[in-house]
PDB file of N, CA and C in Angstrom:
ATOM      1  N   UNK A   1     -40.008 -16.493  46.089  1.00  0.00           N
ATOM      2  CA  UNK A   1     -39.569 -17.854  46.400  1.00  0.00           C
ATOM      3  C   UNK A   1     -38.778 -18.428  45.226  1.00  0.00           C
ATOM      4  N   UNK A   2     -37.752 -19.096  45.323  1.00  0.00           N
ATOM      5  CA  UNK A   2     -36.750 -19.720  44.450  1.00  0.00           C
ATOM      6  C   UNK A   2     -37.485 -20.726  43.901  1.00  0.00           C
ATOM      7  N   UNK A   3     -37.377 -21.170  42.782  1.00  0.00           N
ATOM      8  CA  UNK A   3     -37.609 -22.327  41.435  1.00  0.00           C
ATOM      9  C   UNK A   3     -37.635 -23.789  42.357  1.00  0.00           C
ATOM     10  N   UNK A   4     -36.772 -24.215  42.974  1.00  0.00           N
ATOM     11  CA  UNK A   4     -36.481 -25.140  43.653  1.00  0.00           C
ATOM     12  C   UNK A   4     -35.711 -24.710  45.156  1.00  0.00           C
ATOM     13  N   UNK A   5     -35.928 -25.328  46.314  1.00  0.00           N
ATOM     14  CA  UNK A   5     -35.307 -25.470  47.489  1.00  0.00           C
ATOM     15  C   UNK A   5     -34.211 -25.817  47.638  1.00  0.00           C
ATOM     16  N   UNK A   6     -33.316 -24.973  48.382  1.00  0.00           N
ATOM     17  CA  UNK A   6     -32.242 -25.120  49.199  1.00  0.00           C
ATOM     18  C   UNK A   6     -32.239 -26.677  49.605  1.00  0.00           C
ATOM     19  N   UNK A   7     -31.003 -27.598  49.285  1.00  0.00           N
ATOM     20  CA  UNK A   7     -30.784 -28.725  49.812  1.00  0.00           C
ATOM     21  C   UNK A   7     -29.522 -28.969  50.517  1.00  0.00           C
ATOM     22  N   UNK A   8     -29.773 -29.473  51.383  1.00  0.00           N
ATOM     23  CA  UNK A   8     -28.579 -29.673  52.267  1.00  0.00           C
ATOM     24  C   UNK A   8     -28.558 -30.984  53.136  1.00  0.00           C
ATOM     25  N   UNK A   9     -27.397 -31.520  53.512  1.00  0.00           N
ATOM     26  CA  UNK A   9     -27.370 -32.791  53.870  1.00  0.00           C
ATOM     27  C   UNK A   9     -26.027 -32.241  55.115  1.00  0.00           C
ATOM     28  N   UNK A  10     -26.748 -32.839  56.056  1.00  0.00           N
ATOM     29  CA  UNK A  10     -25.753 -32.667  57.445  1.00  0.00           C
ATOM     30  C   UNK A  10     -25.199 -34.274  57.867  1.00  0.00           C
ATOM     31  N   UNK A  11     -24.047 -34.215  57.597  1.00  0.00           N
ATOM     32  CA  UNK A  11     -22.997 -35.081  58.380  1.00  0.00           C
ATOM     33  C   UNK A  11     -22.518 -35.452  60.179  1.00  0.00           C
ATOM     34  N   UNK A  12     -23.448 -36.091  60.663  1.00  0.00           N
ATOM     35  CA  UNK A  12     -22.958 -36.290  61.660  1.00  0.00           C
ATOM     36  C   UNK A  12     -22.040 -37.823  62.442  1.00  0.00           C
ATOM     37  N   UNK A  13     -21.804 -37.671  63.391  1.00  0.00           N
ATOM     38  CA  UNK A  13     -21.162 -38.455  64.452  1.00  0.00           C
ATOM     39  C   UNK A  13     -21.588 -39.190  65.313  1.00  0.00           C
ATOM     40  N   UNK A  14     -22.736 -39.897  65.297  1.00  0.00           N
ATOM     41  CA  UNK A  14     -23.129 -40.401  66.355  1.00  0.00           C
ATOM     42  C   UNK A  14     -24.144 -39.555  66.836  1.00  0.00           C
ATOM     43  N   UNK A  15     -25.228 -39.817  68.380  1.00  0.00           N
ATOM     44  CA  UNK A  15     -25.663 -39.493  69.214  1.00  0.00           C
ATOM     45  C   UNK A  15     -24.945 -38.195  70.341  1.00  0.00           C
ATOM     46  N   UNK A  16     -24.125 -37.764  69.903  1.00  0.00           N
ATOM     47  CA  UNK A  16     -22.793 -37.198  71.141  1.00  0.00           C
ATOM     48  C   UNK A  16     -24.248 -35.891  71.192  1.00  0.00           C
ATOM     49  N   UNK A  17     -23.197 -34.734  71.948  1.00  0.00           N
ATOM     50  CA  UNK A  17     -23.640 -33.812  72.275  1.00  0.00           C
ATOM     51  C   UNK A  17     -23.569 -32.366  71.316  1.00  0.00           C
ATOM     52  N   UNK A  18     -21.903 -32.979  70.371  1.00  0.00           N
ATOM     53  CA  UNK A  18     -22.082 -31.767  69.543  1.00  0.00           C
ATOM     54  C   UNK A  18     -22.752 -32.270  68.463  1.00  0.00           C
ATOM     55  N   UNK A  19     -23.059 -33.397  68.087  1.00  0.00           N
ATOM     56  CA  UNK A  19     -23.573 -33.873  66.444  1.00  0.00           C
ATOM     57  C   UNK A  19     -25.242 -33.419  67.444  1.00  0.00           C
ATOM     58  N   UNK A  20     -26.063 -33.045  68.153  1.00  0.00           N
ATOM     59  CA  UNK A  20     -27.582 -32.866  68.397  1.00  0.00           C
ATOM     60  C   UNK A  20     -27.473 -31.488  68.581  1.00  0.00           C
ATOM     61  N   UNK A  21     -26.388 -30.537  68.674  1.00  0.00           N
ATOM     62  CA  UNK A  21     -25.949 -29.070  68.926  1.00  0.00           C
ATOM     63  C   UNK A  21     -26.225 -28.729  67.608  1.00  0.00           C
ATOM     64  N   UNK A  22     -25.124 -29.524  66.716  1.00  0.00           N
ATOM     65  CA  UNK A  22     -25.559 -29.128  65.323  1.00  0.00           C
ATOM     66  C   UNK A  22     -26.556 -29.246  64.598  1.00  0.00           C
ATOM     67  N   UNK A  23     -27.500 -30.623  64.793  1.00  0.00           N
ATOM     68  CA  UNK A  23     -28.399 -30.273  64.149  1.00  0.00           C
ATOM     69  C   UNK A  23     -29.725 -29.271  64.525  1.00  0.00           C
ATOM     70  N   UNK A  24     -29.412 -29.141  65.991  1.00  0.00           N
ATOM     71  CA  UNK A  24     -30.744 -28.239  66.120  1.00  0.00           C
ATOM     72  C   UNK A  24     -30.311 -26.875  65.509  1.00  0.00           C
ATOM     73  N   UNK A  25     -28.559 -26.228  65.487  1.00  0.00           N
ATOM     74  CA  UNK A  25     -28.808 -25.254  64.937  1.00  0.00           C
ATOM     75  C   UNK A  25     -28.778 -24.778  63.422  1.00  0.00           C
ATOM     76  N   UNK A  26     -28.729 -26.437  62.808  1.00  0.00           N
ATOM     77  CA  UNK A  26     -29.110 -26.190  61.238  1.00  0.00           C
ATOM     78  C   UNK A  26     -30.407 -26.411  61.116  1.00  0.00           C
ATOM     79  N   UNK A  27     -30.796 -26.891  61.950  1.00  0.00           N
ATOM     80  CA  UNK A  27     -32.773 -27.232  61.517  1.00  0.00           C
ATOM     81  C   UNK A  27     -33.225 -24.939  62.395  1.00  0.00           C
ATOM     82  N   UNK A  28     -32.550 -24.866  62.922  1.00  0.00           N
ATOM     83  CA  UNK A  28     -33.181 -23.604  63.483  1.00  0.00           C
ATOM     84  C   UNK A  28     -33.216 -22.553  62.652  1.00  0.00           C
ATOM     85  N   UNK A  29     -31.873 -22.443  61.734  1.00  0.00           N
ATOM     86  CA  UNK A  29     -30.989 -21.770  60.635  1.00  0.00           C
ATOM     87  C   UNK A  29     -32.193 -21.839  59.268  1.00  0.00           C
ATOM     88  N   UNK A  30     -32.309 -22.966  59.093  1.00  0.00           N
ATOM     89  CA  UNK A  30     -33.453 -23.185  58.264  1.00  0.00           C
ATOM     90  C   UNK A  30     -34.770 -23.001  58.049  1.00  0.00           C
ATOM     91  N   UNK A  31     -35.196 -22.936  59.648  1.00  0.00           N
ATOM     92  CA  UNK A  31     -36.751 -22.908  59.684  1.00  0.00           C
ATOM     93  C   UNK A  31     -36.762 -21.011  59.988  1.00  0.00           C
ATOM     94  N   UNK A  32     -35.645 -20.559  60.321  1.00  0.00           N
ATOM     95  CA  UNK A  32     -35.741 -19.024  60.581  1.00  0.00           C
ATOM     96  C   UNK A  32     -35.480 -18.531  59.086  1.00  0.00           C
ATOM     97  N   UNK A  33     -34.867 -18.929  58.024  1.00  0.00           N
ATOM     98  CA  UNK A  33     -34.449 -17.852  57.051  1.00  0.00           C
ATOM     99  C   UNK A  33     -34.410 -18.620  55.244  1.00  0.00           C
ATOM    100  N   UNK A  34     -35.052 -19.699  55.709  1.00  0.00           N
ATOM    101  CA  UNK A  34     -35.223 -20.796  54.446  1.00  0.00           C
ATOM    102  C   UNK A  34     -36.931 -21.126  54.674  1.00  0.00           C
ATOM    103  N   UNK A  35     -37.709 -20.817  55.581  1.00  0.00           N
ATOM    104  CA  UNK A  35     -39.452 -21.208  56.107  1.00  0.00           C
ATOM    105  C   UNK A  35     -39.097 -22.514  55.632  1.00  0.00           C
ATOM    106  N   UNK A  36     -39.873 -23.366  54.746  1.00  0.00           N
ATOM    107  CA  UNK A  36     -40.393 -24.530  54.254  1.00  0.00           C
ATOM    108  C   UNK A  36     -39.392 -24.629  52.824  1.00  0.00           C
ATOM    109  N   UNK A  37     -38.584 -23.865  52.455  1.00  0.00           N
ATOM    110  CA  UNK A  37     -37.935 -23.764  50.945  1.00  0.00           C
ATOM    111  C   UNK A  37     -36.921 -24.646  51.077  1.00  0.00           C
ATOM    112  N   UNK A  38     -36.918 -26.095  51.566  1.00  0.00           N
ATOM    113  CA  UNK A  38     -35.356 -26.824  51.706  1.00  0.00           C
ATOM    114  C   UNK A  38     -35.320 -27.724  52.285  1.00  0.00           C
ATOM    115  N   UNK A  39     -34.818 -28.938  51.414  1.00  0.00           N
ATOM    116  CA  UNK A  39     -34.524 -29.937  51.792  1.00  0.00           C
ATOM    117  C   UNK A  39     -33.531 -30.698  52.904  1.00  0.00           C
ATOM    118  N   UNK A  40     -33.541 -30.842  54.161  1.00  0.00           N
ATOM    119  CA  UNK A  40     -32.386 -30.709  55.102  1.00  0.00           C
ATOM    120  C   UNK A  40     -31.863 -32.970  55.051  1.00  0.00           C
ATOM    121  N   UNK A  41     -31.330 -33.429  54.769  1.00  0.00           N
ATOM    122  CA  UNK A  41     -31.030 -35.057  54.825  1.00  0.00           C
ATOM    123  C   UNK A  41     -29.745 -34.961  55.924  1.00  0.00           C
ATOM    124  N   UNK A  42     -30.395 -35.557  57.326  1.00  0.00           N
ATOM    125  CA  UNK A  42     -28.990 -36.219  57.805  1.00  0.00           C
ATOM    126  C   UNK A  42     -28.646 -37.610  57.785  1.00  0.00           C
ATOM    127  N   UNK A  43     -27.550 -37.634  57.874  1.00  0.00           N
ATOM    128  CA  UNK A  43     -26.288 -38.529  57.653  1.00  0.00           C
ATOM    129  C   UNK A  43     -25.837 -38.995  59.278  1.00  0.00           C
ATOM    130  N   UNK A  44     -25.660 -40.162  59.621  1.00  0.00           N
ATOM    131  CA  UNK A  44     -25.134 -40.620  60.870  1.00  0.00           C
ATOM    132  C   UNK A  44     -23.922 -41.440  60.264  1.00  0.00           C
ATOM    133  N   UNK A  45     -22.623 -40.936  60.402  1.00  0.00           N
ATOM    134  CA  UNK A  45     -21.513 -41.935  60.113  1.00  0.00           C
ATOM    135  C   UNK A  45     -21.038 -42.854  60.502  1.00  0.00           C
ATOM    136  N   UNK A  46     -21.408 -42.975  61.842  1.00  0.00           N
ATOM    137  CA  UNK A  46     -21.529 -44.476  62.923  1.00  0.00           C
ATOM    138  C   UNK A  46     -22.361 -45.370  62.174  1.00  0.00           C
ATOM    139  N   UNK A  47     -23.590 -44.785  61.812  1.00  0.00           N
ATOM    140  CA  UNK A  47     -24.127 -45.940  61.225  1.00  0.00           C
ATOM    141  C   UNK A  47     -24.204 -46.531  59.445  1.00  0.00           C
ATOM    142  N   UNK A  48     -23.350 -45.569  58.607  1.00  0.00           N
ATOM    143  CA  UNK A  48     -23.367 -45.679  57.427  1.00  0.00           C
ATOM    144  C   UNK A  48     -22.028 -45.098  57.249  1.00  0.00           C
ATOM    145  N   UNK A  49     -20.949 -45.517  57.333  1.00  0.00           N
ATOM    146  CA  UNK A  49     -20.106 -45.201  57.436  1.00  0.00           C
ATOM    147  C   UNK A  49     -19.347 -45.357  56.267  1.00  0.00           C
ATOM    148  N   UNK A  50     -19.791 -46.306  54.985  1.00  0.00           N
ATOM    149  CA  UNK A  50     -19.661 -46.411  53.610  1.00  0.00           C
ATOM    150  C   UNK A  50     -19.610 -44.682  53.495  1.00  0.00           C
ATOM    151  N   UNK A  51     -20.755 -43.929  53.668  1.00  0.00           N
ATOM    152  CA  UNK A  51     -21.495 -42.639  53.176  1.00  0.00           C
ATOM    153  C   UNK A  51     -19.894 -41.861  52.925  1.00  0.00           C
ATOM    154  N   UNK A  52     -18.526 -42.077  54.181  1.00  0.00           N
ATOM    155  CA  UNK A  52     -17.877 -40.649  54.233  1.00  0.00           C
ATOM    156  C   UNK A  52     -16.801 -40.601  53.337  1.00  0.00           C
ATOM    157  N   UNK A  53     -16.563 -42.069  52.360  1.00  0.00           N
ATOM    158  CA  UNK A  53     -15.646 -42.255  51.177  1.00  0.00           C
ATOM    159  C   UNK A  53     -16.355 -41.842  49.836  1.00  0.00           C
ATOM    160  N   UNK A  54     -17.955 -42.317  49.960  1.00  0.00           N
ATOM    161  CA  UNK A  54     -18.667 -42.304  48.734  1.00  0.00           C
ATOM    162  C   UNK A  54     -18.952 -40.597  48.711  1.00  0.00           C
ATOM    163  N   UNK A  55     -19.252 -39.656  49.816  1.00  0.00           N
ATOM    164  CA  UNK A  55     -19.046 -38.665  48.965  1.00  0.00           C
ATOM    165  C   UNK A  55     -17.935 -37.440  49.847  1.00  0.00           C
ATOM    166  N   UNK A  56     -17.393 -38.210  50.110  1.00  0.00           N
ATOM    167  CA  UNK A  56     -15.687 -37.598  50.509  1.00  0.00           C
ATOM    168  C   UNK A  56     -15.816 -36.502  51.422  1.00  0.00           C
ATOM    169  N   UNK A  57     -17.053 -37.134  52.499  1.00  0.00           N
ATOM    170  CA  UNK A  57     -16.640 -35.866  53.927  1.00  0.00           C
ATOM    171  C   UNK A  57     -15.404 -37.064  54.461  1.00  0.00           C
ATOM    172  N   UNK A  58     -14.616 -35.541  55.128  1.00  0.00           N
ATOM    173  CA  UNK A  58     -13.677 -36.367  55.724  1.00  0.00           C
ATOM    174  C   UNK A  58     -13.779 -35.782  57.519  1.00  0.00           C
ATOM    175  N   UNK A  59     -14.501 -34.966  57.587  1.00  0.00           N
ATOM    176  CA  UNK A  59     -14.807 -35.315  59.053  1.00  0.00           C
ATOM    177  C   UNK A  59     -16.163 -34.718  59.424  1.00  0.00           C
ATOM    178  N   UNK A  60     -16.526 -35.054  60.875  1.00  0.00           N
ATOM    179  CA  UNK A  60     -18.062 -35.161  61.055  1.00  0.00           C
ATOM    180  C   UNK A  60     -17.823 -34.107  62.067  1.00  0.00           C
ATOM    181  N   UNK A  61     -18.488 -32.898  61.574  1.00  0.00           N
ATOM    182  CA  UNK A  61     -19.722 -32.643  61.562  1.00  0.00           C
ATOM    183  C   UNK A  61     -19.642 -31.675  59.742  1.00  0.00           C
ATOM    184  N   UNK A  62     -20.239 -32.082  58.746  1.00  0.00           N
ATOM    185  CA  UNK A  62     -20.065 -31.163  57.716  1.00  0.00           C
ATOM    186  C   UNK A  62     -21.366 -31.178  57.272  1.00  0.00           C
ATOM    187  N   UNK A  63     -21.273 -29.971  56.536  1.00  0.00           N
ATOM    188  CA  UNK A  63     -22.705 -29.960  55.830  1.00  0.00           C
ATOM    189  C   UNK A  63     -22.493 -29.307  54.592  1.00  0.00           C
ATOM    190  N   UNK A  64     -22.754 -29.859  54.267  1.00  0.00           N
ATOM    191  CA  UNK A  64     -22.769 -30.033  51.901  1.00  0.00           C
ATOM    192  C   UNK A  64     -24.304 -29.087  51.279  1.00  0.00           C
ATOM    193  N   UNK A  65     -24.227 -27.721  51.034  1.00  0.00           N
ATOM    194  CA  UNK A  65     -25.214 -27.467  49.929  1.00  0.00           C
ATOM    195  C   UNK A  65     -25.353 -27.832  48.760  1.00  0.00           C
ATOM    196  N   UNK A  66     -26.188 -28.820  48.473  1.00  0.00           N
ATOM    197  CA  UNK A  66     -26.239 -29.277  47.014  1.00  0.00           C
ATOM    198  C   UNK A  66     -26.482 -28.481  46.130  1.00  0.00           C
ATOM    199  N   UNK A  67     -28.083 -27.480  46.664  1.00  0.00           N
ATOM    200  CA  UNK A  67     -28.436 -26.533  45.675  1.00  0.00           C
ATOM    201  C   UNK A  67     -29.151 -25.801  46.675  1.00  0.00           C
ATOM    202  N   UNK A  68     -28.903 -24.845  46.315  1.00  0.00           N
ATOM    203  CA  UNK A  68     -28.545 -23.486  44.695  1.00  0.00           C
ATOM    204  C   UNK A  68     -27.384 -23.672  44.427  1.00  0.00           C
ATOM    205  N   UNK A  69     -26.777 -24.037  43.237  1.00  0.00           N
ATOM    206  CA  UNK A  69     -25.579 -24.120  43.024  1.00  0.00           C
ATOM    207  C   UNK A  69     -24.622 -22.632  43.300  1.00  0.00           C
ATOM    208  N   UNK A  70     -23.471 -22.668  43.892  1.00  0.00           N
ATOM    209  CA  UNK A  70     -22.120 -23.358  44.079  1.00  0.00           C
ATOM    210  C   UNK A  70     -22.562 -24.373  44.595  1.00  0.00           C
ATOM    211  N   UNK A  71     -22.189 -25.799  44.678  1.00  0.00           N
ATOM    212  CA  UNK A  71     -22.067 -26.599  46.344  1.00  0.00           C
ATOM    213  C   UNK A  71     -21.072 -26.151  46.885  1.00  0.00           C
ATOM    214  N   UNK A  72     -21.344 -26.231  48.552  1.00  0.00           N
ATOM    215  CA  UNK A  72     -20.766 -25.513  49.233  1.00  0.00           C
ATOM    216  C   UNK A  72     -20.507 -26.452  50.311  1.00  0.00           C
ATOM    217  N   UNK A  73     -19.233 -27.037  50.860  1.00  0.00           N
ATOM    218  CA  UNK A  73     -19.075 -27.466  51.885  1.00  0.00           C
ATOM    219  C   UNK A  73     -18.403 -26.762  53.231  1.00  0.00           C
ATOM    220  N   UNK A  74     -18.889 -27.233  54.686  1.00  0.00           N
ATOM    221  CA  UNK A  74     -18.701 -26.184  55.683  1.00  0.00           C
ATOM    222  C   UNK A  74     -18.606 -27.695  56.645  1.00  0.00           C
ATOM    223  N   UNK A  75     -17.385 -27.379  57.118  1.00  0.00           N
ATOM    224  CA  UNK A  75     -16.618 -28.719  57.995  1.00  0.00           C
ATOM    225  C   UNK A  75     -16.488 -27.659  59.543  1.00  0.00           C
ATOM    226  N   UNK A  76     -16.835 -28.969  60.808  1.00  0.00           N
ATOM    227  CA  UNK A  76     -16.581 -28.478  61.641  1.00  0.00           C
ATOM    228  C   UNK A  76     -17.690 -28.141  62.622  1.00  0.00           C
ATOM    229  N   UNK A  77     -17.360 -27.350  63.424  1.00  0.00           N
ATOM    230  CA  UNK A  77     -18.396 -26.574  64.581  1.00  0.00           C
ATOM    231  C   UNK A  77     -19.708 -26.025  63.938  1.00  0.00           C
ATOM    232  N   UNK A  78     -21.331 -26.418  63.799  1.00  0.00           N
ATOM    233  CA  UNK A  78     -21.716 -25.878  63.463  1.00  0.00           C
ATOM    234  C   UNK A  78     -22.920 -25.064  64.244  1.00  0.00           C
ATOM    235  N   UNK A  79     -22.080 -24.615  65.528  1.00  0.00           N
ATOM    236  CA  UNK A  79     -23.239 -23.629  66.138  1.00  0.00           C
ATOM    237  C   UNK A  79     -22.471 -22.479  65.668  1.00  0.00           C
ATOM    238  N   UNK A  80     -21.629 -21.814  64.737  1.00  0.00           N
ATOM    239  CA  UNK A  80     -21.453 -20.229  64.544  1.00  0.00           C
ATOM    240  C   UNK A  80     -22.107 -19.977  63.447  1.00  0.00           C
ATOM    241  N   UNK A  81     -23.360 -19.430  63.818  1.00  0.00           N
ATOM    242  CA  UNK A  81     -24.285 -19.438  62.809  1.00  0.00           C
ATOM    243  C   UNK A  81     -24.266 -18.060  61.403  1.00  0.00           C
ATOM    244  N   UNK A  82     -23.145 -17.346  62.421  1.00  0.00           N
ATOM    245  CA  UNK A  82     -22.747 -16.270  60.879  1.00  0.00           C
ATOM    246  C   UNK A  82     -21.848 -16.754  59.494  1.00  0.00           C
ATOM    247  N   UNK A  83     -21.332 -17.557  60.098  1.00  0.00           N
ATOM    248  CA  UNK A  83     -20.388 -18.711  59.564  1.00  0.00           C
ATOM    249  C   UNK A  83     -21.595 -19.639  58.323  1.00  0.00           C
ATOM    250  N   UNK A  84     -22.707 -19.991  59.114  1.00  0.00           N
ATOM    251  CA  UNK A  84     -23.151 -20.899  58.355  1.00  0.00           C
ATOM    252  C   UNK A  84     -23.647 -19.799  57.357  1.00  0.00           C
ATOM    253  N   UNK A  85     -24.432 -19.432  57.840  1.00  0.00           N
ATOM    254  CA  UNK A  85     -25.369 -18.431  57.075  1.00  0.00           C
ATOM    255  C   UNK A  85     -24.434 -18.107  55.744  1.00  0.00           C
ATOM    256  N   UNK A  86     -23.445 -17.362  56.293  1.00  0.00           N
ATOM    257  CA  UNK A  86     -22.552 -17.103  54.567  1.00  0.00           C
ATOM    258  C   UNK A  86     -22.273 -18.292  53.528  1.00  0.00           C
ATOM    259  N   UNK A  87     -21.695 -19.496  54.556  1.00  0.00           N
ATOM    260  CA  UNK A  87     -21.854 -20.527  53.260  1.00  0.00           C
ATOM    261  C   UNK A  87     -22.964 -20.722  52.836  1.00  0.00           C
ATOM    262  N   UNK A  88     -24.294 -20.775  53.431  1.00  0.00           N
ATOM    263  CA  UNK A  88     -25.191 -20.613  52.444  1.00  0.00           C
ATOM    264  C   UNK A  88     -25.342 -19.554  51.393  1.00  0.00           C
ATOM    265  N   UNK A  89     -24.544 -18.872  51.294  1.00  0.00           N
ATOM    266  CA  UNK A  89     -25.247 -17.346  50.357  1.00  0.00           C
ATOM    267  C   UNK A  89     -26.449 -16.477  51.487  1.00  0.00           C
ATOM    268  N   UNK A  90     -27.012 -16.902  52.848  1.00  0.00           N
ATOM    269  CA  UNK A  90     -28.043 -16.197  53.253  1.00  0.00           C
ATOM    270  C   UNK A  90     -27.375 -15.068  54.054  1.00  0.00           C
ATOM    271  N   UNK A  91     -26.197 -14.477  54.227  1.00  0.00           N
ATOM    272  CA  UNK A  91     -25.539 -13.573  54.861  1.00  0.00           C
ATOM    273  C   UNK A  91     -26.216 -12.065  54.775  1.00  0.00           C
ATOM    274  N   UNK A  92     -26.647 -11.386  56.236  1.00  0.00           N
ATOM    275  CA  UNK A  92     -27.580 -10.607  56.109  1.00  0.00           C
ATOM    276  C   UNK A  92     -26.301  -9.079  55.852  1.00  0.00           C
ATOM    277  N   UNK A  93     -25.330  -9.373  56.065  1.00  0.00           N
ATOM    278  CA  UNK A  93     -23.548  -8.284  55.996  1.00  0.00           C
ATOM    279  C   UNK A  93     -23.209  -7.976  55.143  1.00  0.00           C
TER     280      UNK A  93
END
């Protein structure tokens, strides 16, 4: 087990259909290959919409690894979960 947990903060859009797509498949992503090791914070930009200047997502749906350092940002569609997996570093390829 790592020193400290994987943190990540998901950017979404509202209530829609793809911002609840994405988060179930980053909470799924997480609970399959991170167990309990990680901090997941979402973000609703409808309702805090200060949030997407102060730390410069510029569109919704993104998700920011804070740590393990690199940070790593991944903009866009996030049900391609081979996609995610590599920006995390968890790429099984």
């Amino acid at each position: 087990m790592r020193a400290e947990p994987y943190w990540l903060q998901l950017y979404v859009a509202g209530n829609t259909e793809q911002s609840l797509r994405s988060l179930r498949n980053i909470r799924r992503i997480c609970e399959s290959k991170l167990s309990k090791d990680y901090l997941l914070e979402i973000f609703d930009l409808y309702q805090q919409p200060e949030l997407a200047s102060r730390v410069q997502v510029i569109a919704a749906q993104t998700l920011i690894k804070l740590f393990p350092l690199p940070v790593r940002r991944l903009v866009g569609d996030m049900t391609n979960t081979d996609k995610i997996l590599s920006s995390l570093g968890l790429a099984t390829g």
